[in-house]
C-alpha atoms as a PDB file:
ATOM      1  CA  UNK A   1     -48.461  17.765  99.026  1.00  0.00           C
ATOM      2  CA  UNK A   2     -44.804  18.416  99.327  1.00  0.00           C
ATOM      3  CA  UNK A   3     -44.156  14.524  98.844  1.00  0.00           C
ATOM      4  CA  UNK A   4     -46.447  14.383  95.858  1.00  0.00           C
ATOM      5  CA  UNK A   5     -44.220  17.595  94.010  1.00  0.00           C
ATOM      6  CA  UNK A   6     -40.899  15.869  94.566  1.00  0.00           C
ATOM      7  CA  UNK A   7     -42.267  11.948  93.067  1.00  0.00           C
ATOM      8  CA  UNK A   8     -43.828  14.196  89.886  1.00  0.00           C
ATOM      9  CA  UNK A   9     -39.892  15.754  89.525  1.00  0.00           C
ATOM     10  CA  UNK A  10     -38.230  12.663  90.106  1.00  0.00           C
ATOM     11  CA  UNK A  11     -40.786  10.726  87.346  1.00  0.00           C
ATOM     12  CA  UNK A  12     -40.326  13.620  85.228  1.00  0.00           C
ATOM     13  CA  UNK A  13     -36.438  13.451  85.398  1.00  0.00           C
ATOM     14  CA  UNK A  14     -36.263  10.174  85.123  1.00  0.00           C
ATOM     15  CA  UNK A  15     -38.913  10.100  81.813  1.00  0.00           C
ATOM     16  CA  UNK A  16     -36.415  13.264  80.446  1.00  0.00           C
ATOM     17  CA  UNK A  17     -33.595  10.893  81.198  1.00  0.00           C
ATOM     18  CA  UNK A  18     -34.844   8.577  79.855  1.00  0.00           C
ATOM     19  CA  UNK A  19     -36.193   9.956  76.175  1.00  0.00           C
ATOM     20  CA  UNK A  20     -32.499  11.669  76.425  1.00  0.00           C
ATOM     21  CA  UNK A  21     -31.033   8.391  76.305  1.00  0.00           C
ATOM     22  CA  UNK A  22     -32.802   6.853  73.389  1.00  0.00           C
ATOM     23  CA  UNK A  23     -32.132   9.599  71.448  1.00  0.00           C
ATOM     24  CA  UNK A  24     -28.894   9.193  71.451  1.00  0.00           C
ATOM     25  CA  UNK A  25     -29.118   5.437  71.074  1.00  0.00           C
ATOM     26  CA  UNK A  26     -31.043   6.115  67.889  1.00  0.00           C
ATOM     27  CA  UNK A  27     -28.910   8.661  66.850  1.00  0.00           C
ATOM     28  CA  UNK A  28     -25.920   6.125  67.386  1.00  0.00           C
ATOM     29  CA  UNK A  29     -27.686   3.231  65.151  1.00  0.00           C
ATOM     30  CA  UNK A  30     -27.730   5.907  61.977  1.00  0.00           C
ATOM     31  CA  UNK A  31     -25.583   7.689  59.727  1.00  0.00           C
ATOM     32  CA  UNK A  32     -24.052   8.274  56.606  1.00  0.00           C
ATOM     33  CA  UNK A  33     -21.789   6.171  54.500  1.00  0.00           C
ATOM     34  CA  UNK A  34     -22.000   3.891  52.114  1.00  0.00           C
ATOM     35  CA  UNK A  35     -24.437   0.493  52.247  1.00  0.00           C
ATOM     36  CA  UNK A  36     -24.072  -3.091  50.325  1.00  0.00           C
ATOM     37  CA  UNK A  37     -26.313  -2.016  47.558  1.00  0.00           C
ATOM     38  CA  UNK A  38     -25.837   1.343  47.021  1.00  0.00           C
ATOM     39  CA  UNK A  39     -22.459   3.063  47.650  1.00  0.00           C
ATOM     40  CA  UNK A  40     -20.445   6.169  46.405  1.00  0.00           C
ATOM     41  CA  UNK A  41     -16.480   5.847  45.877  1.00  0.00           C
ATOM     42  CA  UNK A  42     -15.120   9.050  47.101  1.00  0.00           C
ATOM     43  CA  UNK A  43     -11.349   8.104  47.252  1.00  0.00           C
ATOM     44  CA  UNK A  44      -9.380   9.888  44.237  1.00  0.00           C
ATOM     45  CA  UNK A  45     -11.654  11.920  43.081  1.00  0.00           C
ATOM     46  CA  UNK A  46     -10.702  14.173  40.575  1.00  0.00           C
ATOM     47  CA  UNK A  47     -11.563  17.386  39.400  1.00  0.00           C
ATOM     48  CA  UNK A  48     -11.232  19.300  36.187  1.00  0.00           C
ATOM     49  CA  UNK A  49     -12.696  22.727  35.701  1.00  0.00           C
ATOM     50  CA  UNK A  50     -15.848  23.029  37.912  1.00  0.00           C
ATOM     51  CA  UNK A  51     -16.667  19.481  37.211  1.00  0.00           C
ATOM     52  CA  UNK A  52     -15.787  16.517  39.699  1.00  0.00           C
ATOM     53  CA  UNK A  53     -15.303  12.701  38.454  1.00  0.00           C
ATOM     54  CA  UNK A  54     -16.222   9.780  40.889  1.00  0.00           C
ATOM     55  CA  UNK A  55     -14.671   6.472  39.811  1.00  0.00           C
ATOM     56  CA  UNK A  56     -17.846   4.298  40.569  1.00  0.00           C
ATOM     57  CA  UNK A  57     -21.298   5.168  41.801  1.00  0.00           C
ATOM     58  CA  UNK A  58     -23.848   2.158  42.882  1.00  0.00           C
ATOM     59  CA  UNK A  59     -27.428   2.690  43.007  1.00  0.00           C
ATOM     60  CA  UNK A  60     -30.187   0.243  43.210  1.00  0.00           C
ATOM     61  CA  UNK A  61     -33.060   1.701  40.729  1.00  0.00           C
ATOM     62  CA  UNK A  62     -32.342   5.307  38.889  1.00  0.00           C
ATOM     63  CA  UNK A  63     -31.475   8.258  40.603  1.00  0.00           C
ATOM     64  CA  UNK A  64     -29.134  10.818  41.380  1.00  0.00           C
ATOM     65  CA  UNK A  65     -25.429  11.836  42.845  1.00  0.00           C
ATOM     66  CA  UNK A  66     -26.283  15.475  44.499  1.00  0.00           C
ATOM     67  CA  UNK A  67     -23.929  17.587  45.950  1.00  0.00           C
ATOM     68  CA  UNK A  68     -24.461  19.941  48.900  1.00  0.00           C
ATOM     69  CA  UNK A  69     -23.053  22.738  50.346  1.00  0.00           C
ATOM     70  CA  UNK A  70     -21.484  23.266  53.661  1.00  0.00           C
ATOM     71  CA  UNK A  71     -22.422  26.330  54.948  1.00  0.00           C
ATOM     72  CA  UNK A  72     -21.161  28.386  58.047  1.00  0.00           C
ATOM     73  CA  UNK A  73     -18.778  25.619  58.624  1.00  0.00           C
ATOM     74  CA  UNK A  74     -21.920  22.667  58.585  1.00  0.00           C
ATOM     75  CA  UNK A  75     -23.742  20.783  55.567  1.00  0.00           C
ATOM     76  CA  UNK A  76     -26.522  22.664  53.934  1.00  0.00           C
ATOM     77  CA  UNK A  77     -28.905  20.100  52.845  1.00  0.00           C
ATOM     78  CA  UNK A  78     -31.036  22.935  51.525  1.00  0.00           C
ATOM     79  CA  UNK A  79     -28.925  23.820  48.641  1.00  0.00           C
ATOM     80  CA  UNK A  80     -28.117  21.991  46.030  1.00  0.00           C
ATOM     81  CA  UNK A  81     -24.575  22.881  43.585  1.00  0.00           C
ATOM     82  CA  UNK A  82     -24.447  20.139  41.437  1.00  0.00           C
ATOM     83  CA  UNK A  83     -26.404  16.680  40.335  1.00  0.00           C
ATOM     84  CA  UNK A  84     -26.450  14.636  37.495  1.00  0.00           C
ATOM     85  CA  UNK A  85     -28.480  11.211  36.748  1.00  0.00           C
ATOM     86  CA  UNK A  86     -27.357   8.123  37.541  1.00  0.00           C
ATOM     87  CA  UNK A  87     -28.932   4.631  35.535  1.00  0.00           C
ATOM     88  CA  UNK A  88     -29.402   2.127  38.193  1.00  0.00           C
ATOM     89  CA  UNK A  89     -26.265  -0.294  38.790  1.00  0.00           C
ATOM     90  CA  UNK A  90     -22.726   0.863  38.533  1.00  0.00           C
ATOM     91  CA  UNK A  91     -21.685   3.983  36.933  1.00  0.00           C
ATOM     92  CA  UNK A  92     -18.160   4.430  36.269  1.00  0.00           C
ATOM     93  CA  UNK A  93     -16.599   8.029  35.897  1.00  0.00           C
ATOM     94  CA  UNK A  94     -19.338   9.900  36.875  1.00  0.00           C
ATOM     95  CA  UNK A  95     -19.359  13.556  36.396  1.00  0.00           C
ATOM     96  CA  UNK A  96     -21.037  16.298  38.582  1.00  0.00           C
ATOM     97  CA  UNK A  97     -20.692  19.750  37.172  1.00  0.00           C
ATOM     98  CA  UNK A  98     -20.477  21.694  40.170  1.00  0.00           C
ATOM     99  CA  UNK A  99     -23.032  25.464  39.760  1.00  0.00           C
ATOM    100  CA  UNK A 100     -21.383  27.667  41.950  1.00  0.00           C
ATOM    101  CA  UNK A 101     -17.607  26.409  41.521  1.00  0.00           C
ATOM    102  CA  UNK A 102     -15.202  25.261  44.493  1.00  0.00           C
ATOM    103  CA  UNK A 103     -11.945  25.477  45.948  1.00  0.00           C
ATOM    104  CA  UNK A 104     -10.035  23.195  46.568  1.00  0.00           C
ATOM    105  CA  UNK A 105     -10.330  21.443  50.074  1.00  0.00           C
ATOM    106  CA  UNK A 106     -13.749  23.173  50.398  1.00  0.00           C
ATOM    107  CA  UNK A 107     -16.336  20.686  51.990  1.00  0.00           C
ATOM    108  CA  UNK A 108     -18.963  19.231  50.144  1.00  0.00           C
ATOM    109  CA  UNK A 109     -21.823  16.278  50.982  1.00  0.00           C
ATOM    110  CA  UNK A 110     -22.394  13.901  48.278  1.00  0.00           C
ATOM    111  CA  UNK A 111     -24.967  11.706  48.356  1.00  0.00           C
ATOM    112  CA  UNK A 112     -27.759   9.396  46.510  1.00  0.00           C
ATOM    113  CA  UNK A 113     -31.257  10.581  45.661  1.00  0.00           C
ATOM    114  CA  UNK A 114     -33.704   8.168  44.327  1.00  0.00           C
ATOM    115  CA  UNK A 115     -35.916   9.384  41.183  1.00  0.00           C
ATOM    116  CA  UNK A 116     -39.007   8.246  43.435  1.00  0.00           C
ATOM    117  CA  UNK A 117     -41.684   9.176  40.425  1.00  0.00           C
ATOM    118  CA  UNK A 118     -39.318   7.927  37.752  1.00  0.00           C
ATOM    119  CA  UNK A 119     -39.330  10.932  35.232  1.00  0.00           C
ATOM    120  CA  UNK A 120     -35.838  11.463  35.021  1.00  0.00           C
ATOM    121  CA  UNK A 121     -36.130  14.999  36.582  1.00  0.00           C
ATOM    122  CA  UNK A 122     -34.436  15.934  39.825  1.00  0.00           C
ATOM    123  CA  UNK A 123     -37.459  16.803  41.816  1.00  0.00           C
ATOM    124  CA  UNK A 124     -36.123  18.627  44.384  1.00  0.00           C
ATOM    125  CA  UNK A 125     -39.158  20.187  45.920  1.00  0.00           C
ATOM    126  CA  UNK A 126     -40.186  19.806  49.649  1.00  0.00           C
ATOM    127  CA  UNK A 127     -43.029  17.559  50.583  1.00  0.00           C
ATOM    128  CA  UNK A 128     -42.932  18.489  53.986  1.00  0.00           C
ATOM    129  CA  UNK A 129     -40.715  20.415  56.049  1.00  0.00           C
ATOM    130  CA  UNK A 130     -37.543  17.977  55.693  1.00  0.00           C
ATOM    131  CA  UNK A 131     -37.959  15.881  52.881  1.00  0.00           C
ATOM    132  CA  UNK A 132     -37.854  16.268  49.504  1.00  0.00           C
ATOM    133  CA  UNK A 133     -39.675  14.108  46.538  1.00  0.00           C
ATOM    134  CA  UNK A 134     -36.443  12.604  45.533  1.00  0.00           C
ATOM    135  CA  UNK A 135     -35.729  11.122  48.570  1.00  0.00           C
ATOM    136  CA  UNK A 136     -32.033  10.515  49.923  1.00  0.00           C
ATOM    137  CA  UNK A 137     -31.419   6.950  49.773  1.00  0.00           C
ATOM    138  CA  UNK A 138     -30.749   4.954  52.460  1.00  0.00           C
ATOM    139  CA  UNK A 139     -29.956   1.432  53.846  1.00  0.00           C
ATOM    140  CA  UNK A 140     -31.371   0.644  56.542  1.00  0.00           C
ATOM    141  CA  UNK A 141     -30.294   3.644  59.303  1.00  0.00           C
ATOM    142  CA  UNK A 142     -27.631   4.779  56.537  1.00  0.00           C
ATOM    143  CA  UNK A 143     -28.040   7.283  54.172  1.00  0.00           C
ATOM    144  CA  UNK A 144     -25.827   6.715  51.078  1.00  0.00           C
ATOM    145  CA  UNK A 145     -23.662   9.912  51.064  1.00  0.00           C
ATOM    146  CA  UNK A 146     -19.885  11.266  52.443  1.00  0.00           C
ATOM    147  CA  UNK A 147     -18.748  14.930  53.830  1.00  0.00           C
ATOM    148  CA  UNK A 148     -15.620  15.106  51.634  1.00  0.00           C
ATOM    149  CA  UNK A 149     -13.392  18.066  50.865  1.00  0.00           C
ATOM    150  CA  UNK A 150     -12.843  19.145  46.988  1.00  0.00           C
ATOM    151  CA  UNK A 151     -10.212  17.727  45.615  1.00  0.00           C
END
């Protein structure tokens, strides 16, 4: 009996070990940044008022730059302070008013959302309990997007 308790531990430790393992593996192969076909430029951006400029935007199919708030020191992908539209291709100087204002050196995620239903609304509504209708895009493991500080 004893044997039988100690090979059910050791298969358990080794299946915890195990799913432990490709976790982080999976974890490893994703991210955020920017992709071949879709990419934000977050070097110089600049900010006047409460509204921040990004040189060039890339997104394949309509959608939208969205900024989020970092929150107790980590990304709040809950809240959103500031979006606009984004015609599919390149955008140059795009502007993103941001709601709640920020400080300078405050951190911020930007990132794409795709406008899955096409109606040129930002649907920000939960499907479920982590996704929203206008999805973040990705490539492949990547979402598009950057933790930046204001400028």
């Amino acid at each position: 009996m004893h044997l039988a308790i100690r090979q059910f531990r050791q298969i358990a430790l080794m299946l915890t070990l195990l799913i432990a393992f490709a976790s982080s593996v999976a974890l490893a192969q994703s991210g955020i940044g920017n992709g071949d076909s879709n990419w934000i430029t977050v070097e110089n951006v600049k900010k006047q008022g409460n509204t921040l400029i990004f040189s060039e935007v890339q997104i394949e199919g309509d959608g939208w730059l969205v900024i989020h708030p970092f929150m107790n020191g980590a990304p709040n992908g809950d809240r959103v302070v500031g979006r606009t539209f984004l015609e599919s291709g390149t955008n140059s100087d795009v502007e993103v008013e941001i709601h709640k204002g920020i400080a300078a050196g405050e951190m911020m995620i930007v990132m794409l959302h795709s406008d899955n239903n096409k109606n040129g609304e930002f649907d920000f509504i939960f499907i479920d309990e982590r996704n929203v209708m206008d999805l973040a895009v990705f490539e492949g493991a990547t979402m598009i997007g950057h933790a930046i500080p204001a400028p």
